[in-house]
Protein backbone atom coordinates (compact mmCIF):
# COMPACT_ATOMS: atom_id res chain seq x y z
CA UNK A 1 85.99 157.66 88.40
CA UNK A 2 86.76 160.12 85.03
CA UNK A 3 89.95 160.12 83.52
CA UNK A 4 90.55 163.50 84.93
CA UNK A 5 90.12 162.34 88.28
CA UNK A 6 92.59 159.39 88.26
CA UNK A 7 94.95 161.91 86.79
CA UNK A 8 95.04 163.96 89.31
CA UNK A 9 95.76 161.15 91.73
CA UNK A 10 99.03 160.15 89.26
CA UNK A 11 100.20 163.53 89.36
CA UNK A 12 99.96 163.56 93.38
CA UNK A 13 101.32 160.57 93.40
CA UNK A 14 104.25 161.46 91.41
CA UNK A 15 105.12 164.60 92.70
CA UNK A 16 105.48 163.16 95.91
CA UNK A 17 108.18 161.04 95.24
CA UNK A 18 109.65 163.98 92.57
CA UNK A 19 108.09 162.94 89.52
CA UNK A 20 107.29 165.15 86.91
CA UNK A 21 105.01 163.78 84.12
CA UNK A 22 103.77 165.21 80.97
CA UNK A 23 100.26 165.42 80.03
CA UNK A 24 100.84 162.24 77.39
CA UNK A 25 102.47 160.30 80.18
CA UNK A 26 99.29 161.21 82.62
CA UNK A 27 97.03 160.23 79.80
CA UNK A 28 98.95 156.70 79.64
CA UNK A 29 98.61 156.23 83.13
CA UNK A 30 94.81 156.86 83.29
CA UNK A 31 94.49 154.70 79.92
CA UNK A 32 96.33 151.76 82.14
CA UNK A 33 94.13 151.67 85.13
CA UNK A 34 90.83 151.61 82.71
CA UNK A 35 92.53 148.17 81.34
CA UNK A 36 93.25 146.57 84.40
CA UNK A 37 89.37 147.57 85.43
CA UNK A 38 88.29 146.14 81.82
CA UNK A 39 90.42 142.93 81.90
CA UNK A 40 90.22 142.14 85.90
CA UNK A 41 86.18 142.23 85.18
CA UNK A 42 85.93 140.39 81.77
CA UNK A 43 89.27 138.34 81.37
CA UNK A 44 91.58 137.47 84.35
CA UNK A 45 92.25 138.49 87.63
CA UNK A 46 95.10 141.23 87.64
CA UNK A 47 95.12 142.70 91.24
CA UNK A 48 92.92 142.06 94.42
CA UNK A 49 91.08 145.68 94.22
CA UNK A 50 90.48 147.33 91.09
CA UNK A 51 89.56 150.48 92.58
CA UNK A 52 90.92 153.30 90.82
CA UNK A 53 92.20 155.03 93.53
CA UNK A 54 93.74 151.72 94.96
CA UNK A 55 95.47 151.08 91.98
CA UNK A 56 96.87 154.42 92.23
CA UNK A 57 97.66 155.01 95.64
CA UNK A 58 98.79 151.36 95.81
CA UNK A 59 100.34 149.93 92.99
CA UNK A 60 101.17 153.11 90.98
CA UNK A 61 102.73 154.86 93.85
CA UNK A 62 104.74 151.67 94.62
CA UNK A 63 105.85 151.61 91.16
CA UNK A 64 107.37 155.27 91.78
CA UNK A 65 109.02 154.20 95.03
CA UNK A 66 110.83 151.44 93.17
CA UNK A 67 111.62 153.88 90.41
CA UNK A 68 113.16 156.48 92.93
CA UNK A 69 115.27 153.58 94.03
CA UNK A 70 117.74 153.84 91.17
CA UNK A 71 119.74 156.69 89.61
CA UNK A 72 119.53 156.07 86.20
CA UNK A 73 116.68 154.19 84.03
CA UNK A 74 116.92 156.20 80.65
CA UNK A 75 118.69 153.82 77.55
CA UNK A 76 118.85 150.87 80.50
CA UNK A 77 117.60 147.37 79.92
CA UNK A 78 115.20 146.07 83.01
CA UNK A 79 113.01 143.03 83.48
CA UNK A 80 110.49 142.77 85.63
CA UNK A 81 110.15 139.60 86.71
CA UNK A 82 106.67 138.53 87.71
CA UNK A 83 105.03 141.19 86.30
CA UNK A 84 100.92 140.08 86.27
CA UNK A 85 99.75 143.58 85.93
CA UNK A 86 102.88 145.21 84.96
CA UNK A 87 104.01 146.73 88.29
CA UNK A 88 106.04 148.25 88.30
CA UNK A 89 107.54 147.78 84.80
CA UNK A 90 104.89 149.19 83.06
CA UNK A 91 104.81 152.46 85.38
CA UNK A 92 108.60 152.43 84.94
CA UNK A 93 108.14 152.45 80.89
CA UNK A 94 105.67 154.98 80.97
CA UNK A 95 107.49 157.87 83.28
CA UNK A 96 110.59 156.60 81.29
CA UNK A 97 110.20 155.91 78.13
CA UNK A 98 113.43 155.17 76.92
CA UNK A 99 113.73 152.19 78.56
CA UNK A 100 114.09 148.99 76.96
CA UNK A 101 111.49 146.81 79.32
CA UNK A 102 111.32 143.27 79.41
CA UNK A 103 108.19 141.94 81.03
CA UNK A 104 108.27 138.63 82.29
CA UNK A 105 105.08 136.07 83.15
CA UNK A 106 104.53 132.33 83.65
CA UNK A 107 100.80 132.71 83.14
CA UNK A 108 99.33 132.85 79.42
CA UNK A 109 96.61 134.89 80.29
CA UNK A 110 98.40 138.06 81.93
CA UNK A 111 101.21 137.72 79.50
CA UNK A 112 97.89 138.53 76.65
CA UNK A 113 97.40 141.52 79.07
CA UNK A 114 100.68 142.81 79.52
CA UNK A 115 101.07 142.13 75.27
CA UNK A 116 97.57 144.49 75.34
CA UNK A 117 99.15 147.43 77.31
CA UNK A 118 102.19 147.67 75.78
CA UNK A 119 100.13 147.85 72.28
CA UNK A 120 97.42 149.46 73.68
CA UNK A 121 99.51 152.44 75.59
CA UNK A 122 101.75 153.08 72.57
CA UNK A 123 105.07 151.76 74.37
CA UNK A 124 107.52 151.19 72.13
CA UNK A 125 110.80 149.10 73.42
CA UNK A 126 108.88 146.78 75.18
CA UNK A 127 109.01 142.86 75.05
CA UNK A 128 106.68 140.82 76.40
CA UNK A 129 107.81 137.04 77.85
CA UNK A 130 105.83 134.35 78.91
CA UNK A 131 108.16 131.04 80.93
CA UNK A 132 109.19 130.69 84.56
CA UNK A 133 112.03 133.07 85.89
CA UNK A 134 113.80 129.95 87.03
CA UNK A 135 114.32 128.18 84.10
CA UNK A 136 114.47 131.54 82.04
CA UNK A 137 117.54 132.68 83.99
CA UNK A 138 119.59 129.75 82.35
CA UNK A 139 118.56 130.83 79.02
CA UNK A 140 121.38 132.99 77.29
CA UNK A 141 119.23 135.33 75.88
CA UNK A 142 118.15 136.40 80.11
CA UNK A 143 121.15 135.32 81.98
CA UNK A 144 122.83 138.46 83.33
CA UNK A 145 121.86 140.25 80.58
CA UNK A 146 119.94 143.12 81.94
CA UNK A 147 120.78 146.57 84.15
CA UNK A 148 118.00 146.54 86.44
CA UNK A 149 115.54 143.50 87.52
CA UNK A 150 112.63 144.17 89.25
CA UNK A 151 110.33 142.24 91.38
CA UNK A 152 107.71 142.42 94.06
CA UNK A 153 105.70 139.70 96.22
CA UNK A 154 107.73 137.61 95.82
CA UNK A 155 107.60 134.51 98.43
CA UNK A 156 110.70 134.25 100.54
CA UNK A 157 113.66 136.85 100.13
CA UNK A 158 116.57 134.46 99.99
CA UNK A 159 114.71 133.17 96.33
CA UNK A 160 113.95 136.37 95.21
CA UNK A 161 117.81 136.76 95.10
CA UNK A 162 118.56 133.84 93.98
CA UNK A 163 116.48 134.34 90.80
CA UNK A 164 116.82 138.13 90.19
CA UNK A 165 120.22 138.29 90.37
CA UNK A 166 120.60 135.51 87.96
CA UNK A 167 119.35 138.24 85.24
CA UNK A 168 121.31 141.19 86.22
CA UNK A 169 124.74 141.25 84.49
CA UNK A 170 128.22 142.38 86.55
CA UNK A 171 127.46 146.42 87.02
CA UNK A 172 123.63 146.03 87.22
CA UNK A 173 121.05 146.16 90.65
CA UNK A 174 118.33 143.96 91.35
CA UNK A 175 115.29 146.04 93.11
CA UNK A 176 112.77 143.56 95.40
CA UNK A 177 110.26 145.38 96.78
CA UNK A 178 108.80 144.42 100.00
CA UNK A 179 105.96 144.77 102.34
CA UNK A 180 108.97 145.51 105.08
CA UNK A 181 112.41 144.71 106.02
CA UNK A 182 113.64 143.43 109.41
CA UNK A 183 117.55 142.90 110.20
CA UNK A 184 117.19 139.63 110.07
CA UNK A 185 116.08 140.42 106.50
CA UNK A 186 118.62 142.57 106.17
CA UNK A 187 121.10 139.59 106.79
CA UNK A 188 119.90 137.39 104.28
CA UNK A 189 119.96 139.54 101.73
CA UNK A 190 123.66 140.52 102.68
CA UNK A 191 124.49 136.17 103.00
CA UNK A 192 122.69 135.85 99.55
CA UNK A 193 124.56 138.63 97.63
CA UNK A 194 127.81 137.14 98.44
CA UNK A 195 126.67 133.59 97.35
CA UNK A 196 124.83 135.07 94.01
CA UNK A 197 127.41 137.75 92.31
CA UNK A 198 126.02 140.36 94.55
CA UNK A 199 127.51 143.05 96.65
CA UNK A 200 126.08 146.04 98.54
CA UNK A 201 123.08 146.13 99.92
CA UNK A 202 121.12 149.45 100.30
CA UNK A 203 117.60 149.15 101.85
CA UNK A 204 115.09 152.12 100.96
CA UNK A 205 112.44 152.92 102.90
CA UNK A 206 109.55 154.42 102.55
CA UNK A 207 109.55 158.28 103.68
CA UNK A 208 106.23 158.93 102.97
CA UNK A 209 104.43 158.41 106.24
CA UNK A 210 100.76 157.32 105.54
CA UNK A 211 99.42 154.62 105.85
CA UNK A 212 100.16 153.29 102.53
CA UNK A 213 103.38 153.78 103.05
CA UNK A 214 105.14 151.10 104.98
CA UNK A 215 107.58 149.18 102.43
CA UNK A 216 110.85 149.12 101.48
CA UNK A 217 112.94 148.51 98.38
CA UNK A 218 116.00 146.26 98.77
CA UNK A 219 119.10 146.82 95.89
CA UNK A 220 121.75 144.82 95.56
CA UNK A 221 124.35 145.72 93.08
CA UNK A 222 125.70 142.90 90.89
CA UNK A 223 129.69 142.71 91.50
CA UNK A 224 130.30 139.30 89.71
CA UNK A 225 129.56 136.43 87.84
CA UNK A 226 126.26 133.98 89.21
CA UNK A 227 127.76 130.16 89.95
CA UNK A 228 125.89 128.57 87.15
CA UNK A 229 124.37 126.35 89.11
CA UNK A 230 122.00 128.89 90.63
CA UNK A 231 119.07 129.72 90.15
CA UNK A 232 117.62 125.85 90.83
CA UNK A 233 114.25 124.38 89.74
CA UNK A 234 111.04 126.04 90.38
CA UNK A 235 110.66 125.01 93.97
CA UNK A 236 113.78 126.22 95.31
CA UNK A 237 115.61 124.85 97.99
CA UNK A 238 112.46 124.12 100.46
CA UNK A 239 109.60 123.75 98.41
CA UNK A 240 108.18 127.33 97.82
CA UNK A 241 107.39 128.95 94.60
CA UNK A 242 109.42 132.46 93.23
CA UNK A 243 105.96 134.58 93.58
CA UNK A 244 103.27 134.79 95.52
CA UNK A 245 100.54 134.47 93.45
């Protein structure tokens, strides 16, 4: 697929969910999905279909979802926790670009990648991390120092929390993005905010009805301090990791 023909797929992509870009911004995006091709085939494995239009209509478009989730991103600091291929928080620098991105990553090898794209893609405000979120969130230079923290596939929802809030300081919102959300999900979210500094909790989802369309974004605003006690080792409280690898 040409440049100009994953292009036009960002552009539908983004003005579906009310995204304007610029031609430089298009150009980034079509620059991004060569890499991830380049690096899935040579270096490591960054997604489970390298398709162009997959990463677009998949992991691109999710990336706008999550970014349509929040009212303000311009001058904010996020992390995306997780990040592998840098979704969304790449996506999020690129549309906008005054955000000051963290990107975090326990493996060496993606953390080269993301280091690549940021260099790469010209994206300036961007720091790349490698260490596990768990043990990161007690560090004073993460704790509940950032606006927005993202993450996505992550494992089990109650852990998610546990460790995403942990980086989000009093006034900030932690975005999970999920395949779908039940009530019952809905409920542990809601128990976990109130035992993690968190308050409301607003589930998005998707409008877009096709048949790539069928998650949701959970946001939970940050209202107080984390107990620091929380978030505990890399296992959790039963055994399963933060991330679904």
């Amino acid at each position: 697929m040409t440049d100009g023909e994953v292009g036009v797929l960002v552009r539908d992509a983004a003005s579906r969910h009310g995204i304007e870009l610029s031609e430089k911004q298009v150009g980034r995006f079509s620059s991004y999905v060569k890499l991830i091709q380049q690096w899935q085939r040579t270096v490591v494995r960054l997604v489970g279909n390298d398709d162009a239009t997959v990463l677009v209509t998949d992991h691109v478009a999710d990336a706008f979802r999550t970014y349509r989730c929040v009212d303000a991103w311009k001058g904010k600091r996020a992390v995306d926790i997780g990040s592998g291929a840098g979704f969304p928080g790449v996506c999020l620098k690129i549309v906008e670009p005054e955000l000051h991105l963290t990107l975090l990553d326990a493996r060496t090898k993606k953390v080269a990648f993301l280091t690549r794209v940021a260099a790469d893609l010209g994206l300036d405000g961007v720091e790349v991390v490698r260490g596990r979120a768990e043990e990161l969130a007690h560090e004073g230079e993460f704790r509940e120092e950032f606006d927005i923290a993202t993450m996505r596939a992550v494992a089990r929802l109650a852990r998610a929390m546990e460790i995403g809030l942990a980086f989000v300081g009093v006034g900030g919102v932690l975005v999970v993005r999920r395949g779908g959300t039940s009530g019952e999900d809905i409920g542990v979210a809601e128990r976990c905010a109130r035992r993690y500094g968190g308050g409301q909790v607003v589930v998005h989802r998707d409008a877009i009805l096709d048949r790539r369309s069928r998650g949701s974004c959970i946001v939970v605003a940050k209202t107080e301090s984390m107990d620091r006690r929380y978030p505990r080792g890399p296992a959790g409280d039963d055994g399963e990791s933060l991330v679904a690898e």
